[in-house]
PDB file of N, CA and C in Angstrom:
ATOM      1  N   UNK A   1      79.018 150.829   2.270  1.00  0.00           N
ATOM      2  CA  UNK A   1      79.886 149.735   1.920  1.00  0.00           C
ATOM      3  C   UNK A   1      79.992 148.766   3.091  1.00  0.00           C
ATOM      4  N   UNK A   2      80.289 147.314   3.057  1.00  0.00           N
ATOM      5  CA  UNK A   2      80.428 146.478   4.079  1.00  0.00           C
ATOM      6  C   UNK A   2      81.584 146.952   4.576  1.00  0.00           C
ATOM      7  N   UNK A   3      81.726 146.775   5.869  1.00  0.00           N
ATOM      8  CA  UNK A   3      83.134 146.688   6.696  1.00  0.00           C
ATOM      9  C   UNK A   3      82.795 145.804   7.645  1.00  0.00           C
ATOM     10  N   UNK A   4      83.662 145.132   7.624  1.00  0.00           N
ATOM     11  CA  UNK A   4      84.465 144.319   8.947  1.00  0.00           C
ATOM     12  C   UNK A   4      85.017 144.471  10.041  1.00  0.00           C
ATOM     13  N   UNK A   5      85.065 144.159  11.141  1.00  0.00           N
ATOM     14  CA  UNK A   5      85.799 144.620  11.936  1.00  0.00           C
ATOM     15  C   UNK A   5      85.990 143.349  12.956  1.00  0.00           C
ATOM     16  N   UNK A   6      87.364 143.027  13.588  1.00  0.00           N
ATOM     17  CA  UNK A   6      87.579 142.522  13.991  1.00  0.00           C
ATOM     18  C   UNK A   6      88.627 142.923  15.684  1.00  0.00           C
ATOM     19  N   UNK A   7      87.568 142.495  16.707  1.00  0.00           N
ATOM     20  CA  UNK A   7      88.397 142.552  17.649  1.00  0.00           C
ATOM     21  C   UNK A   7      88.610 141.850  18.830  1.00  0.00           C
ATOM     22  N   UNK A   8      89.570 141.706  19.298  1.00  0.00           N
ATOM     23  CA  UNK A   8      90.069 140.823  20.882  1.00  0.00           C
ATOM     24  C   UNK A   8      89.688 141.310  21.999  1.00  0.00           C
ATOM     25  N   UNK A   9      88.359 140.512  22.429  1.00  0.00           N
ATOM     26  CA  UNK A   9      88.038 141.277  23.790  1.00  0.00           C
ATOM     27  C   UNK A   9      87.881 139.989  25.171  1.00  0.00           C
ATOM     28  N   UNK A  10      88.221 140.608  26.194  1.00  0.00           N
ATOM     29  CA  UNK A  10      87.821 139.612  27.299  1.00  0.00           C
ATOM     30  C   UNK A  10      85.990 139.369  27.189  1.00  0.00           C
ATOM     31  N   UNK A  11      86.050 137.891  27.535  1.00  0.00           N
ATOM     32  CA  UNK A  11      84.546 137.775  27.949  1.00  0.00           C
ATOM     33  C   UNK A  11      83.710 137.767  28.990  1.00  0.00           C
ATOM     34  N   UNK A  12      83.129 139.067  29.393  1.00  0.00           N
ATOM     35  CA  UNK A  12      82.727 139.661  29.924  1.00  0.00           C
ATOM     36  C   UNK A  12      80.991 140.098  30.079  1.00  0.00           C
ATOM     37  N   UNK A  13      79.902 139.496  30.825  1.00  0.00           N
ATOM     38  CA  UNK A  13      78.601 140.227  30.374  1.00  0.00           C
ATOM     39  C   UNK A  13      78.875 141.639  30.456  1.00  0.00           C
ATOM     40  N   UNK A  14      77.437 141.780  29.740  1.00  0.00           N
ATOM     41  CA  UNK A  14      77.869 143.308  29.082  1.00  0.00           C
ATOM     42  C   UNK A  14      78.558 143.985  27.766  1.00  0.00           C
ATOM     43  N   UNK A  15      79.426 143.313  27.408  1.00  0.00           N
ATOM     44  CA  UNK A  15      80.254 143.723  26.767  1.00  0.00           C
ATOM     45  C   UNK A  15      79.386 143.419  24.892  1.00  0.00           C
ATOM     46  N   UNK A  16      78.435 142.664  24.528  1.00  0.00           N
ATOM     47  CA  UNK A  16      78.066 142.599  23.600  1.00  0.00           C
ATOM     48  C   UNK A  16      76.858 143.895  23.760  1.00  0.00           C
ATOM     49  N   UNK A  17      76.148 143.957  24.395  1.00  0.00           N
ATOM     50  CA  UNK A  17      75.429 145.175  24.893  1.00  0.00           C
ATOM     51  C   UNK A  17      75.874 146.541  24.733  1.00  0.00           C
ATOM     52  N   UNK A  18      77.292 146.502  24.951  1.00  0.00           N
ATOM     53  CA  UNK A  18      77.602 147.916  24.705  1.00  0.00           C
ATOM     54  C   UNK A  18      78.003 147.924  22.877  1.00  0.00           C
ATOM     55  N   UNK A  19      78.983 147.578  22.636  1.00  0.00           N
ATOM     56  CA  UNK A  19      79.227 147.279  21.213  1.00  0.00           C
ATOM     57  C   UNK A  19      77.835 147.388  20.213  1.00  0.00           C
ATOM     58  N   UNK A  20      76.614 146.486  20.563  1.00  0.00           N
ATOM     59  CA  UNK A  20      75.674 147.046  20.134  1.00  0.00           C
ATOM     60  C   UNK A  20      75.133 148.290  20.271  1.00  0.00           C
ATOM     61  N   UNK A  21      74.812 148.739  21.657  1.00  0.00           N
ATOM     62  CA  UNK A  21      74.527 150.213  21.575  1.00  0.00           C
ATOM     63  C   UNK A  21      75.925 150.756  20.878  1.00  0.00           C
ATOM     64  N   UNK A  22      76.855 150.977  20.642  1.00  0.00           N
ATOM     65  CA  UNK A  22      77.371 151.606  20.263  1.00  0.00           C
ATOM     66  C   UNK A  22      76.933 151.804  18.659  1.00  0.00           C
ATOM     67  N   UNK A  23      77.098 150.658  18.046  1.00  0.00           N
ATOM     68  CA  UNK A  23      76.700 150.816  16.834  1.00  0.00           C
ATOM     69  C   UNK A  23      75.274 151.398  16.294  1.00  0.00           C
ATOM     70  N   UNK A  24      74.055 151.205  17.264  1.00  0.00           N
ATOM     71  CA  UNK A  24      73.391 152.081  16.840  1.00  0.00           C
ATOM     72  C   UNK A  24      72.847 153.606  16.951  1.00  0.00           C
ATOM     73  N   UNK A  25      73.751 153.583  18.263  1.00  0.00           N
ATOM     74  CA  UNK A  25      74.246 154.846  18.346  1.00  0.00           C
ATOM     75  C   UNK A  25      74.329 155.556  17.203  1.00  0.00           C
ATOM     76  N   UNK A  26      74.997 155.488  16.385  1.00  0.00           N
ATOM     77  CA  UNK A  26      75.559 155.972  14.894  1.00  0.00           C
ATOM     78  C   UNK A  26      74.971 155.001  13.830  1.00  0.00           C
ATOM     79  N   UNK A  27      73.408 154.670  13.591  1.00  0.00           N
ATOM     80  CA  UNK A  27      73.207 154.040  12.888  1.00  0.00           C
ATOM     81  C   UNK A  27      73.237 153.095  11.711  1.00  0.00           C
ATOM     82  N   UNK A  28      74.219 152.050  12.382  1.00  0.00           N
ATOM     83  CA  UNK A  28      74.758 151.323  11.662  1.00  0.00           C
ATOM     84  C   UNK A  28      74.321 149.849  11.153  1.00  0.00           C
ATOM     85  N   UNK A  29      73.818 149.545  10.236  1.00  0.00           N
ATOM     86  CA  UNK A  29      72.883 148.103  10.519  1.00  0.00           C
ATOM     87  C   UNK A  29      73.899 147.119  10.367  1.00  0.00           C
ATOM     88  N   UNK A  30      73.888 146.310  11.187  1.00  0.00           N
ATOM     89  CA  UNK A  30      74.592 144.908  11.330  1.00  0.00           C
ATOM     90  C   UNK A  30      74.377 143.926  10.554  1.00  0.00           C
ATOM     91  N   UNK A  31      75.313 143.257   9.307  1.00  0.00           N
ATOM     92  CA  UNK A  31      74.622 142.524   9.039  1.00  0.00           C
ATOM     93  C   UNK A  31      75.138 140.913   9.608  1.00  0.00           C
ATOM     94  N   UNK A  32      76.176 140.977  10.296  1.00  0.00           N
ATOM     95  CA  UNK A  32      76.548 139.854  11.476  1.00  0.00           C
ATOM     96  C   UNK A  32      77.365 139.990  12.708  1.00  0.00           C
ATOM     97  N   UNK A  33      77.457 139.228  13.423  1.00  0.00           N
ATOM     98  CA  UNK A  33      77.905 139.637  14.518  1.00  0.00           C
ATOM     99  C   UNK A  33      78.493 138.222  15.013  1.00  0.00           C
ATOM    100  N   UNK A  34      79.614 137.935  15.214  1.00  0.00           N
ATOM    101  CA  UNK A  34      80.057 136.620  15.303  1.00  0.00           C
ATOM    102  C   UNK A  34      81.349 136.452  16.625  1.00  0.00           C
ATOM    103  N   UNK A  35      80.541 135.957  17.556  1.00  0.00           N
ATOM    104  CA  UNK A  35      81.151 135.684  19.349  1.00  0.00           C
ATOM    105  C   UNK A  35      82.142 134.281  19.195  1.00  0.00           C
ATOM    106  N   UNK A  36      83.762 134.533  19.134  1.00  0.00           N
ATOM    107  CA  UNK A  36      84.185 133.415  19.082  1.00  0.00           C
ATOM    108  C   UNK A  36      84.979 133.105  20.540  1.00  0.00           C
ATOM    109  N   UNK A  37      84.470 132.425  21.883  1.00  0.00           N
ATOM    110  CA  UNK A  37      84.996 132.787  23.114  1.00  0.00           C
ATOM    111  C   UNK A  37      85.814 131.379  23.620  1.00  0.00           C
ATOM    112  N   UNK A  38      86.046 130.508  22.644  1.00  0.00           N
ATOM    113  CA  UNK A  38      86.799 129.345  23.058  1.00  0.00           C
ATOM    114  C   UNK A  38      88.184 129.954  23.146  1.00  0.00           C
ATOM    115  N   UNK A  39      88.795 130.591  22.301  1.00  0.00           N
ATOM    116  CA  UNK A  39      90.446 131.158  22.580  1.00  0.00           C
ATOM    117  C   UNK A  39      90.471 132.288  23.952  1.00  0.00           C
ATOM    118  N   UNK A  40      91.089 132.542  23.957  1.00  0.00           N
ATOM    119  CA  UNK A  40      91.766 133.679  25.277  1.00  0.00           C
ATOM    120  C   UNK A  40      92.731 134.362  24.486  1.00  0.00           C
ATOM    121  N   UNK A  41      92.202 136.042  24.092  1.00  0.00           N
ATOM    122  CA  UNK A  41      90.871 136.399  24.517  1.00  0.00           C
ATOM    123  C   UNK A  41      90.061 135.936  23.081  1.00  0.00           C
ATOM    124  N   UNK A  42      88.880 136.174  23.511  1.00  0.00           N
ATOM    125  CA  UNK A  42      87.426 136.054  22.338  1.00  0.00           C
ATOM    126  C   UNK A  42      87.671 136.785  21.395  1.00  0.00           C
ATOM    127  N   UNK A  43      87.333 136.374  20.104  1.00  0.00           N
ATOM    128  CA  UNK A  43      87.255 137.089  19.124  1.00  0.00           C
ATOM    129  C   UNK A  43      85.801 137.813  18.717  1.00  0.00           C
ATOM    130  N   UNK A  44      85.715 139.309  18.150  1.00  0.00           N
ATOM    131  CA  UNK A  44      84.085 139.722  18.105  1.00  0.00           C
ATOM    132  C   UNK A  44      84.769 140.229  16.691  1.00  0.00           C
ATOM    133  N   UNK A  45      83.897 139.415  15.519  1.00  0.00           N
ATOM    134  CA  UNK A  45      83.873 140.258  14.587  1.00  0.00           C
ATOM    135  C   UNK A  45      82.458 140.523  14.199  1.00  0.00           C
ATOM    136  N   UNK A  46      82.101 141.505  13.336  1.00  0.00           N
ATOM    137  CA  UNK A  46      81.208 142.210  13.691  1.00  0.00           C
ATOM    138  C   UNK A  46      81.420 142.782  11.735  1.00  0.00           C
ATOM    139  N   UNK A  47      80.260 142.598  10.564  1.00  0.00           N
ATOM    140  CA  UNK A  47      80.045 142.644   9.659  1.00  0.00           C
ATOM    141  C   UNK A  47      78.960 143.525   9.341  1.00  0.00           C
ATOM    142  N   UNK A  48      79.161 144.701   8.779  1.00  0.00           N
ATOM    143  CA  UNK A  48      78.534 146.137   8.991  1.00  0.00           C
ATOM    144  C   UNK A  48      78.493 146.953   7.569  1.00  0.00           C
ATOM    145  N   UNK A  49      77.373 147.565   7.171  1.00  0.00           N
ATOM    146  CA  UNK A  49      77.166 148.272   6.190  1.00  0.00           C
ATOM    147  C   UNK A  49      77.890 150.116   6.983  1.00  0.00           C
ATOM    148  N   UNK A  50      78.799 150.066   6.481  1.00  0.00           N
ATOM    149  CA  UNK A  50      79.094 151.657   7.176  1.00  0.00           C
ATOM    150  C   UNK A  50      80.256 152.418   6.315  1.00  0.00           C
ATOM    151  N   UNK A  51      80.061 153.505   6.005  1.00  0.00           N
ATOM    152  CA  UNK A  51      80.917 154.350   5.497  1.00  0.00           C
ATOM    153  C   UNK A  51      82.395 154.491   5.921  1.00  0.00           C
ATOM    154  N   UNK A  52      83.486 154.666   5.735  1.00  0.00           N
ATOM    155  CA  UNK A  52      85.055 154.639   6.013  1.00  0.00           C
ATOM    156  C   UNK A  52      85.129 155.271   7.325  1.00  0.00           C
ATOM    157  N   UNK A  53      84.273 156.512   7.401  1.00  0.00           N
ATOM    158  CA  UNK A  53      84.581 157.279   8.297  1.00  0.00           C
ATOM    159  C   UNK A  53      83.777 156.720   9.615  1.00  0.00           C
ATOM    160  N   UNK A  54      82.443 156.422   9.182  1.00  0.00           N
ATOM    161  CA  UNK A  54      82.008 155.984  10.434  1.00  0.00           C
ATOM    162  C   UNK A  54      82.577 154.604  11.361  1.00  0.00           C
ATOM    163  N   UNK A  55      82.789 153.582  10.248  1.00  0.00           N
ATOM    164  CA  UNK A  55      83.703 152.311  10.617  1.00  0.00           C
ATOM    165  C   UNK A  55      84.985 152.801  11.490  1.00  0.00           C
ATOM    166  N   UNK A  56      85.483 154.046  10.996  1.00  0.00           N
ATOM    167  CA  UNK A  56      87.141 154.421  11.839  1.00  0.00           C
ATOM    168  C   UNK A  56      86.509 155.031  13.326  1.00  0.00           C
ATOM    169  N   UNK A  57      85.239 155.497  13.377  1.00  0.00           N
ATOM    170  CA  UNK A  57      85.075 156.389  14.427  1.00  0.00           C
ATOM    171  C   UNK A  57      84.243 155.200  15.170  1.00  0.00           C
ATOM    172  N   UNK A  58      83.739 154.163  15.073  1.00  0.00           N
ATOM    173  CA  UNK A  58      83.498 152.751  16.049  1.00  0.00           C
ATOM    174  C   UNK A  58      84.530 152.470  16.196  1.00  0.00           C
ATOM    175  N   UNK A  59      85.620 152.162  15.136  1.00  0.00           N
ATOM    176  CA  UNK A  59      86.688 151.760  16.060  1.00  0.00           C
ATOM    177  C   UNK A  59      87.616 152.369  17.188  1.00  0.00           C
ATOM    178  N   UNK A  60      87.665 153.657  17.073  1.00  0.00           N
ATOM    179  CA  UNK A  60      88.229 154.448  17.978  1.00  0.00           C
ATOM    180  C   UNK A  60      87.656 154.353  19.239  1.00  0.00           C
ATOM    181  N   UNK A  61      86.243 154.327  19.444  1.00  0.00           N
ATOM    182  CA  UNK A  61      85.445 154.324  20.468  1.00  0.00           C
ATOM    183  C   UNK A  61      85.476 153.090  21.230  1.00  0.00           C
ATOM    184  N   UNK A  62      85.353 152.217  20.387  1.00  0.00           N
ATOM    185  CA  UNK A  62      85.781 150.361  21.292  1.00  0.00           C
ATOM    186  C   UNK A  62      86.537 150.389  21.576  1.00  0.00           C
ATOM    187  N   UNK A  63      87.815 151.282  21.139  1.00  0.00           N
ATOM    188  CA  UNK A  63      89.132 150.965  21.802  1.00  0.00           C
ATOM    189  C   UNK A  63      89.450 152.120  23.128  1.00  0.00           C
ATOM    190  N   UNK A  64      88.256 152.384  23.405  1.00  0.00           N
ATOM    191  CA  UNK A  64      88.069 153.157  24.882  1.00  0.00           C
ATOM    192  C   UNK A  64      87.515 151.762  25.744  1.00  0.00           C
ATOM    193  N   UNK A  65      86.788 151.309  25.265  1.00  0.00           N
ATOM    194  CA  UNK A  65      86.366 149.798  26.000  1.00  0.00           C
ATOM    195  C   UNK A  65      87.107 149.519  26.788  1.00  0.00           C
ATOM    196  N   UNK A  66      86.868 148.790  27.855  1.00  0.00           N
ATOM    197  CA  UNK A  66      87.700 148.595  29.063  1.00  0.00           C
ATOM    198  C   UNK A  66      88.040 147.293  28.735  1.00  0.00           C
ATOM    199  N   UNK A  67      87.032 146.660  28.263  1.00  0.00           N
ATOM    200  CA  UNK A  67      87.833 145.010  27.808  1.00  0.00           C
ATOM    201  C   UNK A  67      87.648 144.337  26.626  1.00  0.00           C
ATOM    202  N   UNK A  68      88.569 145.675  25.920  1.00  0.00           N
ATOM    203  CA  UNK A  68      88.433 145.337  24.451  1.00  0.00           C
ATOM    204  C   UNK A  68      90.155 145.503  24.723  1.00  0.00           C
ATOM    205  N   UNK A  69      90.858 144.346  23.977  1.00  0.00           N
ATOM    206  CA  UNK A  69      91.956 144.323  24.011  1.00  0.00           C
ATOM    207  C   UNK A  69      92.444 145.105  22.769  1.00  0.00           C
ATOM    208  N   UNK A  70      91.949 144.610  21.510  1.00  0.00           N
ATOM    209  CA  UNK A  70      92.298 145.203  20.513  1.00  0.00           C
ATOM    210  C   UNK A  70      90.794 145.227  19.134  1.00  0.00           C
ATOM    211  N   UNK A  71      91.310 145.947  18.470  1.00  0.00           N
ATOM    212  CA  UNK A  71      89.969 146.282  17.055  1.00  0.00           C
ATOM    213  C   UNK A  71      90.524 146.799  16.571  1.00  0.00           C
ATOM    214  N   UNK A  72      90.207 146.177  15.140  1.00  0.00           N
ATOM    215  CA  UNK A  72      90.950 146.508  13.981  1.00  0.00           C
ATOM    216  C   UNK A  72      89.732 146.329  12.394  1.00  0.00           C
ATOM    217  N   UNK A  73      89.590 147.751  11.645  1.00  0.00           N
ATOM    218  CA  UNK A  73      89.058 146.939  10.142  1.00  0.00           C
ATOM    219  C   UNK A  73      89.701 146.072   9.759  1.00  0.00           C
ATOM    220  N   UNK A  74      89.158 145.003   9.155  1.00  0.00           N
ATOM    221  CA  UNK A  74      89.533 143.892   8.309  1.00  0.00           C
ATOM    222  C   UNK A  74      90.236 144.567   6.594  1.00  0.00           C
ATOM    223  N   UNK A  75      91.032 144.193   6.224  1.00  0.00           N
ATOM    224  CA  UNK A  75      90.847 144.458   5.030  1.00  0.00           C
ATOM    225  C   UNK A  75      90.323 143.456   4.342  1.00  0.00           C
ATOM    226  N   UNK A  76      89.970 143.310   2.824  1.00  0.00           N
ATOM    227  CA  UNK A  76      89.230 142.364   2.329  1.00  0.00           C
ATOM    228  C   UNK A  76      89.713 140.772   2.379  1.00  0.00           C
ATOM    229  N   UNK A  77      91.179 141.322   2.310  1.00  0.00           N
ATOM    230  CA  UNK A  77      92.297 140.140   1.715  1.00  0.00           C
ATOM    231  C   UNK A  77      92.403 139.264   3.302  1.00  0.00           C
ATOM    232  N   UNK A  78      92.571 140.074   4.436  1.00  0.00           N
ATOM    233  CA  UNK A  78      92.774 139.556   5.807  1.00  0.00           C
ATOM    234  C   UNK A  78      91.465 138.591   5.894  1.00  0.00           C
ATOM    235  N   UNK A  79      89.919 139.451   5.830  1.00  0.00           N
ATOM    236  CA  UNK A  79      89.157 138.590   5.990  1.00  0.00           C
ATOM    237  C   UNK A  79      88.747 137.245   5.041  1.00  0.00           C
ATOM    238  N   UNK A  80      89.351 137.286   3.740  1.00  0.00           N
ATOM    239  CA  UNK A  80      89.141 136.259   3.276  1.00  0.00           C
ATOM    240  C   UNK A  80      90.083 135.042   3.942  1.00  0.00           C
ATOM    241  N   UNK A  81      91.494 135.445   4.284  1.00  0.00           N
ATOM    242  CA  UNK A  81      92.281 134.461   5.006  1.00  0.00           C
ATOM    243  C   UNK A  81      91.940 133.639   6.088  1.00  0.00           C
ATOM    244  N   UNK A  82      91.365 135.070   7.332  1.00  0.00           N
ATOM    245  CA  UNK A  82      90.741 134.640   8.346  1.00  0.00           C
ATOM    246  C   UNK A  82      89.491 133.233   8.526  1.00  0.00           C
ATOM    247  N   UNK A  83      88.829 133.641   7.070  1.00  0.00           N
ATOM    248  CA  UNK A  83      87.880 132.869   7.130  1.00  0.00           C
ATOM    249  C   UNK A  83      88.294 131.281   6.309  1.00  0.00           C
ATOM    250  N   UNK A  84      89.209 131.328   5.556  1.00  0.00           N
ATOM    251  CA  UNK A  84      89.846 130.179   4.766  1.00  0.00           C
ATOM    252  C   UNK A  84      90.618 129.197   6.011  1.00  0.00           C
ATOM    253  N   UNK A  85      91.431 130.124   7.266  1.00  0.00           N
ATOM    254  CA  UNK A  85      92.075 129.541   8.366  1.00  0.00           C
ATOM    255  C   UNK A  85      90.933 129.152   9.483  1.00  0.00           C
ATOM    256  N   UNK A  86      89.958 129.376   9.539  1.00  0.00           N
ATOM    257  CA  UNK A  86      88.954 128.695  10.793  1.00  0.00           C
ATOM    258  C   UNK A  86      88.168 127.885   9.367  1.00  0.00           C
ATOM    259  N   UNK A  87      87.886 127.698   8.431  1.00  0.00           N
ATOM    260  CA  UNK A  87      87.317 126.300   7.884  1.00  0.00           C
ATOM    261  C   UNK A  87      88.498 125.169   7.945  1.00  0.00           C
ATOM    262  N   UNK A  88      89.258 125.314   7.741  1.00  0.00           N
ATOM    263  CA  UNK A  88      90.651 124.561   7.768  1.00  0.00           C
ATOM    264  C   UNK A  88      90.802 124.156   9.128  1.00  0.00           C
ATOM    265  N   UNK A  89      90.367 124.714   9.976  1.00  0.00           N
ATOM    266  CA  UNK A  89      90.440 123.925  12.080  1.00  0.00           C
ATOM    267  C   UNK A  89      89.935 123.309  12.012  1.00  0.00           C
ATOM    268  N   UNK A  90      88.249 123.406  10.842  1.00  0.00           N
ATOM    269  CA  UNK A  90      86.953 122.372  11.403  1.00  0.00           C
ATOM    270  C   UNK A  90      87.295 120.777  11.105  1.00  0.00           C
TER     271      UNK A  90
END
């Protein structure tokens, strides 16, 4: 199933590097990956074919990240908002 995930991280090299290895770590195919670093902090959401369980167990693990502020699944309803509130900035 798709999952979403959305999280607040400092911008930092490196830090997309690991998030990727992480995910394929646990073979997860990406199907986007979206760096938003104009706010403080950056937003990384990150659009993923992955099962409930595996989506909860990436997120647990990023949130060992040293400069991952926060990560969270999207629910469907959040990400449709999310995405209705950044066309509405442009």
């Amino acid at each position: 199933m798709r999952r979403t995930l959305i999280a607040h991280v400092e911008n930092v090299p490196g830090l997309l590097a690991r998030v990727d290895g992480l995910l394929r770590r646990h073979s997860i195919p990406v199907e986007s990956l979206v760096f938003d670093a104009v706010a403080t902090p950056a937003r990384l959401t990150i659009t993923a074919r992955a099962s409930a369980e595996a989506a909860a167990l990436v997120v647990r693990q990023m949130r060992r990240f040293e400069d991952v502020r926060d990560v969270q699944e999207a629910t469907p309803e959040s990400a449709h908002e999310t995405v209705a509130r950044l066309r509405a900035a442009r």
